[in-house]
Protein backbone atom coordinates (compact mmCIF):
# COMPACT_ATOMS: atom_id res chain seq x y z
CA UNK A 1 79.12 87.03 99.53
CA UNK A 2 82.18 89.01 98.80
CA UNK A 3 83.44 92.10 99.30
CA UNK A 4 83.14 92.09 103.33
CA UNK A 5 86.57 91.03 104.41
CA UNK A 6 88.40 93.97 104.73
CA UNK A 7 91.52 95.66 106.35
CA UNK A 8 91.55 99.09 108.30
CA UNK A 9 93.83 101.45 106.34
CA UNK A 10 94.62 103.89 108.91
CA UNK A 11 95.85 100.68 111.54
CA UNK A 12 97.76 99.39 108.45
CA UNK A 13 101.60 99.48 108.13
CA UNK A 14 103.06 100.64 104.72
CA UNK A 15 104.68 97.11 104.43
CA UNK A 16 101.69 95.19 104.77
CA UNK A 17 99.69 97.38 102.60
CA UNK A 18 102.31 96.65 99.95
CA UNK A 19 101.83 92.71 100.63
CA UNK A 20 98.58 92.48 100.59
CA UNK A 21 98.79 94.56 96.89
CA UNK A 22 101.04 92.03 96.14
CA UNK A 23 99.02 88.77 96.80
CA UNK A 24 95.79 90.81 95.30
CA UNK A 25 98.06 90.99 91.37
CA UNK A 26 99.27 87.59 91.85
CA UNK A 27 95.72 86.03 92.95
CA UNK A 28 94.39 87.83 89.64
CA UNK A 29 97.69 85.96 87.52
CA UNK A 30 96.38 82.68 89.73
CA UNK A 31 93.09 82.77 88.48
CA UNK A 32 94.22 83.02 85.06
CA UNK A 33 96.45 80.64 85.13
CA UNK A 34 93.83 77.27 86.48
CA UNK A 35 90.87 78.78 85.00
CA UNK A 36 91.45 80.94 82.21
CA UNK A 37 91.80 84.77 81.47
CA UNK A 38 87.85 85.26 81.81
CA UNK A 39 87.71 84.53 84.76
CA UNK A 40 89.63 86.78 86.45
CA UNK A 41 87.02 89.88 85.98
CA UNK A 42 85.63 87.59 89.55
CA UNK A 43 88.70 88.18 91.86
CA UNK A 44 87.97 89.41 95.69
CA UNK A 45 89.17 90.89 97.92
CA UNK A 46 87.90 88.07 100.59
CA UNK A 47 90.47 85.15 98.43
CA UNK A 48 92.87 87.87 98.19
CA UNK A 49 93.14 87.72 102.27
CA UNK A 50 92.79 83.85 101.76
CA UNK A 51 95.53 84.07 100.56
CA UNK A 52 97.76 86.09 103.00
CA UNK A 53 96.52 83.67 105.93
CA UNK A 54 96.70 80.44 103.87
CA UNK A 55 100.43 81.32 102.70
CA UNK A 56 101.43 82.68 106.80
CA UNK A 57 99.79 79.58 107.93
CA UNK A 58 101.47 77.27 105.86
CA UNK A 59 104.73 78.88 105.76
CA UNK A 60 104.55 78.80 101.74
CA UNK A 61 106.72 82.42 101.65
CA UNK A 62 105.66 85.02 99.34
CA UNK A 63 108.02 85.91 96.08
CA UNK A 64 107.32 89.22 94.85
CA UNK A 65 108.93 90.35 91.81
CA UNK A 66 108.14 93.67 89.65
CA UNK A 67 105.71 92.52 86.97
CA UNK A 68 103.49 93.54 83.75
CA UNK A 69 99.66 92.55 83.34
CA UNK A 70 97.03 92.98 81.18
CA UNK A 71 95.77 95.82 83.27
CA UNK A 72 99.32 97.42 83.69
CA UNK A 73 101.17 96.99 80.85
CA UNK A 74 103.47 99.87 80.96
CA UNK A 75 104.71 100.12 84.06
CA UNK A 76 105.50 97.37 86.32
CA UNK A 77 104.49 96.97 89.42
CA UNK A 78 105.23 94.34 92.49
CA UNK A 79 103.27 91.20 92.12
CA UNK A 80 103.67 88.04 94.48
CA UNK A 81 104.90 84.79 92.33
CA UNK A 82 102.03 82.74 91.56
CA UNK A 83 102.76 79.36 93.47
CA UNK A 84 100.60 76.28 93.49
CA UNK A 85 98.72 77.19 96.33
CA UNK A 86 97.80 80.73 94.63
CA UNK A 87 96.61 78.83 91.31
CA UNK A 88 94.50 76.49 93.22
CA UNK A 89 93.10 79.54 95.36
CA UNK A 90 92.46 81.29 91.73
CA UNK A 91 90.04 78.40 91.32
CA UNK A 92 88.47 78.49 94.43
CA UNK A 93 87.82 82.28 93.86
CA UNK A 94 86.15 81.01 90.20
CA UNK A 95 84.03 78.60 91.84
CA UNK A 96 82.74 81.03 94.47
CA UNK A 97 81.92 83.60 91.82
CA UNK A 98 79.66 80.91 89.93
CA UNK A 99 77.94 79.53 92.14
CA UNK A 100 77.18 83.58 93.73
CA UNK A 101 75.67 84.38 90.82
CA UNK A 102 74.09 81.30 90.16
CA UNK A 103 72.61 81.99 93.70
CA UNK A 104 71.69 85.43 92.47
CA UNK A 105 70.23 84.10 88.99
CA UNK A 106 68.05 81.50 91.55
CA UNK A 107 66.81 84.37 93.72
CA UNK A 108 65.05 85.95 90.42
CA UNK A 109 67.87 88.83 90.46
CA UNK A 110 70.57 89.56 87.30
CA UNK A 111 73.99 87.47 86.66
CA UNK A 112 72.54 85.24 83.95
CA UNK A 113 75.15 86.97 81.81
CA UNK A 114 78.01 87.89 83.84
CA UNK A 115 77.77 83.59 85.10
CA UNK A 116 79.06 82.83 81.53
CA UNK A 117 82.34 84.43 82.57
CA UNK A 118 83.09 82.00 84.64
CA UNK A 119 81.29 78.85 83.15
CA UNK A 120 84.92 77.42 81.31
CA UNK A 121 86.87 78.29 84.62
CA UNK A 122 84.39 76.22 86.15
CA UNK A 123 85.04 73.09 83.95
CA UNK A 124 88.72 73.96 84.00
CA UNK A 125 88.85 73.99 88.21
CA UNK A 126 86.33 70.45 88.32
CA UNK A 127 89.27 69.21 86.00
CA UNK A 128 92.69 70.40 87.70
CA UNK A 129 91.02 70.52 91.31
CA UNK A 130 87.68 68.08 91.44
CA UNK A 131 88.10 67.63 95.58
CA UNK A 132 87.92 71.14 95.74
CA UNK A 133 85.29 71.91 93.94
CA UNK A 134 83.38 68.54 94.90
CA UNK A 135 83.63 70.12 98.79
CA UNK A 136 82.32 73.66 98.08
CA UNK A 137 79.33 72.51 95.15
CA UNK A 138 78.23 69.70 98.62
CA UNK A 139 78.04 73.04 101.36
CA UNK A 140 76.62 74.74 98.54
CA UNK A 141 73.83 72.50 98.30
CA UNK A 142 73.16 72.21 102.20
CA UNK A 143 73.15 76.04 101.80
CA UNK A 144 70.45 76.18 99.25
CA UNK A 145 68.56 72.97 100.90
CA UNK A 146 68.00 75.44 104.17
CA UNK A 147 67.23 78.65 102.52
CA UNK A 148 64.74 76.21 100.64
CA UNK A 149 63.52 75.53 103.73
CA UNK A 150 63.23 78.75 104.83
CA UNK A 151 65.01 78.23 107.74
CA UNK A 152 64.50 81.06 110.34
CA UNK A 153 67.71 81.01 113.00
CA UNK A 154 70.63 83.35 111.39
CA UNK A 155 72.98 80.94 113.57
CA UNK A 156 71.36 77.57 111.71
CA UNK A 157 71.00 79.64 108.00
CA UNK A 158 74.82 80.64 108.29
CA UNK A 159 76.22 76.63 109.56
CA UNK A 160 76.78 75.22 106.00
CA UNK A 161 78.95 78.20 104.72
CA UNK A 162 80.72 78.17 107.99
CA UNK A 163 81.40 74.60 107.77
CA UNK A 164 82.50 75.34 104.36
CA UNK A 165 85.26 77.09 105.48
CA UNK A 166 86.24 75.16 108.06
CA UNK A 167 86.77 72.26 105.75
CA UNK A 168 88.88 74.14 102.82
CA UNK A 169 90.75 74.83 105.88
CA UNK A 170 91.86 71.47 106.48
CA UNK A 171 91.81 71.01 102.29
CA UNK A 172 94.74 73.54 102.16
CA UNK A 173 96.62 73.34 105.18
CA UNK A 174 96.51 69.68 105.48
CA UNK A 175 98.72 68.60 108.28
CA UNK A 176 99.50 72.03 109.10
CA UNK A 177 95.51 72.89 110.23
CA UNK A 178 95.04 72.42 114.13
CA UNK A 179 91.57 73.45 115.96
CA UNK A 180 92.47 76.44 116.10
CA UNK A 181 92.78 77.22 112.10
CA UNK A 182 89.07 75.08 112.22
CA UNK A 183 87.29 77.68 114.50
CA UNK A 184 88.94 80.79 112.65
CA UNK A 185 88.08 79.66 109.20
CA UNK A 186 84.65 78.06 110.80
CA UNK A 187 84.14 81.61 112.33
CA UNK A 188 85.05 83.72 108.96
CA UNK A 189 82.44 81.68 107.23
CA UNK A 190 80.06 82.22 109.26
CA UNK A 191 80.73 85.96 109.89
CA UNK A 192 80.74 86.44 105.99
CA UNK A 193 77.16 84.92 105.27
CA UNK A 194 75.76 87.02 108.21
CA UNK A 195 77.09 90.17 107.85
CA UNK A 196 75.97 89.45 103.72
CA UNK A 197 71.95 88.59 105.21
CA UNK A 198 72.23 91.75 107.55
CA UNK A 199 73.57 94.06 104.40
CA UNK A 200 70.36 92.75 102.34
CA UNK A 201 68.09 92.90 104.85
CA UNK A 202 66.15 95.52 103.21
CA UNK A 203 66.15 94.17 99.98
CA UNK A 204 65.54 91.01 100.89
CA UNK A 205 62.23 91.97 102.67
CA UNK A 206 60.89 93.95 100.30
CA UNK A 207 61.73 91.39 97.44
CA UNK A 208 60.04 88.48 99.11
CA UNK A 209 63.61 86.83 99.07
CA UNK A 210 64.99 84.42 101.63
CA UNK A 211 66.99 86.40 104.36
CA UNK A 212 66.92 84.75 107.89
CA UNK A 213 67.12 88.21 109.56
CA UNK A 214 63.85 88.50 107.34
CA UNK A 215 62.23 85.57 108.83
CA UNK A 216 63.65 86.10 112.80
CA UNK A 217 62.37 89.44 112.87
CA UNK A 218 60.30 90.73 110.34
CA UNK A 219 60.86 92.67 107.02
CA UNK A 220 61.17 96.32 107.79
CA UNK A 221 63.80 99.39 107.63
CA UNK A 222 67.73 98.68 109.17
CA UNK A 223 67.24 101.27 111.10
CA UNK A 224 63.77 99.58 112.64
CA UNK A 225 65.37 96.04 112.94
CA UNK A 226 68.26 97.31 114.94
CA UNK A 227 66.15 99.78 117.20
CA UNK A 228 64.43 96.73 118.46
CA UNK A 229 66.63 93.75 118.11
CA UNK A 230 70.15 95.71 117.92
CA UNK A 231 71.01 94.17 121.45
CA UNK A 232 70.09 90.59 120.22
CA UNK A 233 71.86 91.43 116.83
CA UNK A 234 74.97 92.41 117.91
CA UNK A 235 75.70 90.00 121.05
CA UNK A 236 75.47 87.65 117.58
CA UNK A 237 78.61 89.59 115.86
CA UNK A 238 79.91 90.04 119.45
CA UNK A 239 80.07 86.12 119.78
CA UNK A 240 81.71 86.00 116.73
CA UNK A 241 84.31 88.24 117.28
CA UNK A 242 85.45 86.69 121.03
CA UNK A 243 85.53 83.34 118.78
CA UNK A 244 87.94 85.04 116.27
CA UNK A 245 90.00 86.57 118.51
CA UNK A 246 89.88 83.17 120.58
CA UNK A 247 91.36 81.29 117.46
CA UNK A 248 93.52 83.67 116.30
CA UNK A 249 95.60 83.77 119.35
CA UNK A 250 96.38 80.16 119.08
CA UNK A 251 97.77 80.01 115.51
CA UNK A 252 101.41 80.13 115.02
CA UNK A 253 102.57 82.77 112.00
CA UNK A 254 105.69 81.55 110.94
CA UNK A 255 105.97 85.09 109.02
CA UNK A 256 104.89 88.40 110.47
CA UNK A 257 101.08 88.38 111.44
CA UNK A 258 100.54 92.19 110.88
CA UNK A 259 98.50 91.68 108.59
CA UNK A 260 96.42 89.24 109.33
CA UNK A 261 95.99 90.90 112.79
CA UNK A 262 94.68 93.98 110.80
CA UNK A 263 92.16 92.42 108.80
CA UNK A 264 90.22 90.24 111.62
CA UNK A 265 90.78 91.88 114.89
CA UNK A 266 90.00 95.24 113.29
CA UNK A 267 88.79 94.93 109.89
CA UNK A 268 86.13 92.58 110.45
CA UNK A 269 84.52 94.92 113.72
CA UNK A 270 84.77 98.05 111.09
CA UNK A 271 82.57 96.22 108.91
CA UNK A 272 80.42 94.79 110.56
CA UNK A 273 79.44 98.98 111.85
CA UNK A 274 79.50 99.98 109.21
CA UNK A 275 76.11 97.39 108.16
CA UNK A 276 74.90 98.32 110.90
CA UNK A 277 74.42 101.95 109.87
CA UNK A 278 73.93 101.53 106.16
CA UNK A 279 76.91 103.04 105.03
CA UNK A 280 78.38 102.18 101.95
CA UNK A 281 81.49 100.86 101.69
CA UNK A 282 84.57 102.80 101.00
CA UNK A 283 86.66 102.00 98.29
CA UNK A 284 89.57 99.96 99.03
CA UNK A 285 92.23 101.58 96.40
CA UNK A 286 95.15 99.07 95.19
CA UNK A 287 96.63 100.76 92.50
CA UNK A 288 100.22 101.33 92.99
């Protein structure tokens, strides 16, 4: 599930670069901070962004401040402030990571171990945040009651994580979420447990695992699925994207939206091509 949400470097301006470095350190000090040191070997990119869009959105502003961590102890470097809203995000990004490789652990694959990481966060974020973890463990379980099910439609399979989103939307941005924030977050969701099926495809169908692309269309090479359902495929992503765009026009950024901007409008299409043709992902470097 993570790992997708990206931004595209070359479109990127120095200052948001530097931001988005920024919120990445302080998520990692978040997550240590509501769920324990351990658990920070989990942190994402995709909460990292969370994080930019939640903070914009809210108009929560961003403190940076030069900063030592465990990983930099030397030199400092500039690390956003870790506010409320970054400590419960640090949870959410625990949470996520269990339940992943719980998913994994379920699907006969590794993470027995690496789950341990993250099993004390896990009591720590039901303690400090149970609402939030009590409305991603419920989506969780309609996501596992459908794969169970073996439910074919990528649309239907991708609905629970999608409404996921949508909701933690509303969690965090309380009166500040309008339909608007709804269809982007509803839309990220929903992008993010595609674009995962499409980039396991392979796997999936030669594993006997549950993969809805699987089940639509067959098990069978990328490069065969897309040579004769490509068209079908990509008006799918192409949907998606209109909706993002859609949404994203209609949300007021108190702060600059650079960013943000970045990340869906170009980030998101860049990714989604690259799955498409099997490439591996490049390296997003944040060391300072």
């Amino acid at each position: 599930m993570f790992g997708y949400v990206r931004y595209d470097l070359p479109h990127l301006y120095v200052k948001d670069l530097m931001l988005y470095k920024a919120l990445y350190c302080g998520l990692c000090k978040g997550i240590a901070k509501s769920c324990g040191q351990a658990a920070r070997v989990g942190l994402t990119y995709d909460v990292a962004f969370l994080s930019a869009l939640l903070h914009n959105i809210a108009e929560v502003n961003v403190e940076i401040e030069m900063q030592n961590c465990f990983e930099h102890t030397v030199k400092k470097r500039p690390i956003a402030k870790v506010d409320p809203l970054t400590e419960e995000l640090g949870a959410l990004n625990t949470v996520l990571a269990y339940y992943k490789l719980s998913d994994d652990v379920a699907d006969g694959g590794k993470g027995r171990g690496k789950r341990l990481w993250f099993k004390k966060g896990l009591k720590r974020a039901k303690k400090r945040y149970p609402a939030l973890v009590e409305l991603v463990s419920s989506y969780i379980g309609e996501q596992a009651a459908l794969e169970k099910a073996k439910t074919p439609s990528p649309d239907m399979a991708a609905e629970p994580s999608a409404m996921m989103m949508q909701k933690l939307s509303d969690h965090f941005l309380k009166e500040k979420a309008t339909e608007c924030t709804r269809g982007l977050f509803y839309g990220l969701g929903k992008w993010v447990y595609l674009i995962d099926a499409l980039d396991d495809y392979e796997k999936d169908g030669k594993k006997g695992r549950y993969n809805p692309f699987v089940l639509s269309y067959g098990a069978g090479t990328r490069e065969e699925l897309l040579k004769k359902n490509g068209e079908e495929i990509s008006f799918l992503f192409d949907t998606l994207f209109y909706s993002l765009r859609e949404n994203l026009a209609g949300i007021e950024f108190p702060f600059n939206r650079d960013l943000t901007d970045n990340v869906i409008l170009r980030g998101v299409p860049l990714e989604t091509e690259r799955v498409m043709k099997g490439t591996p992902p490049v390296k997003m470097n944040l060391k300072l």
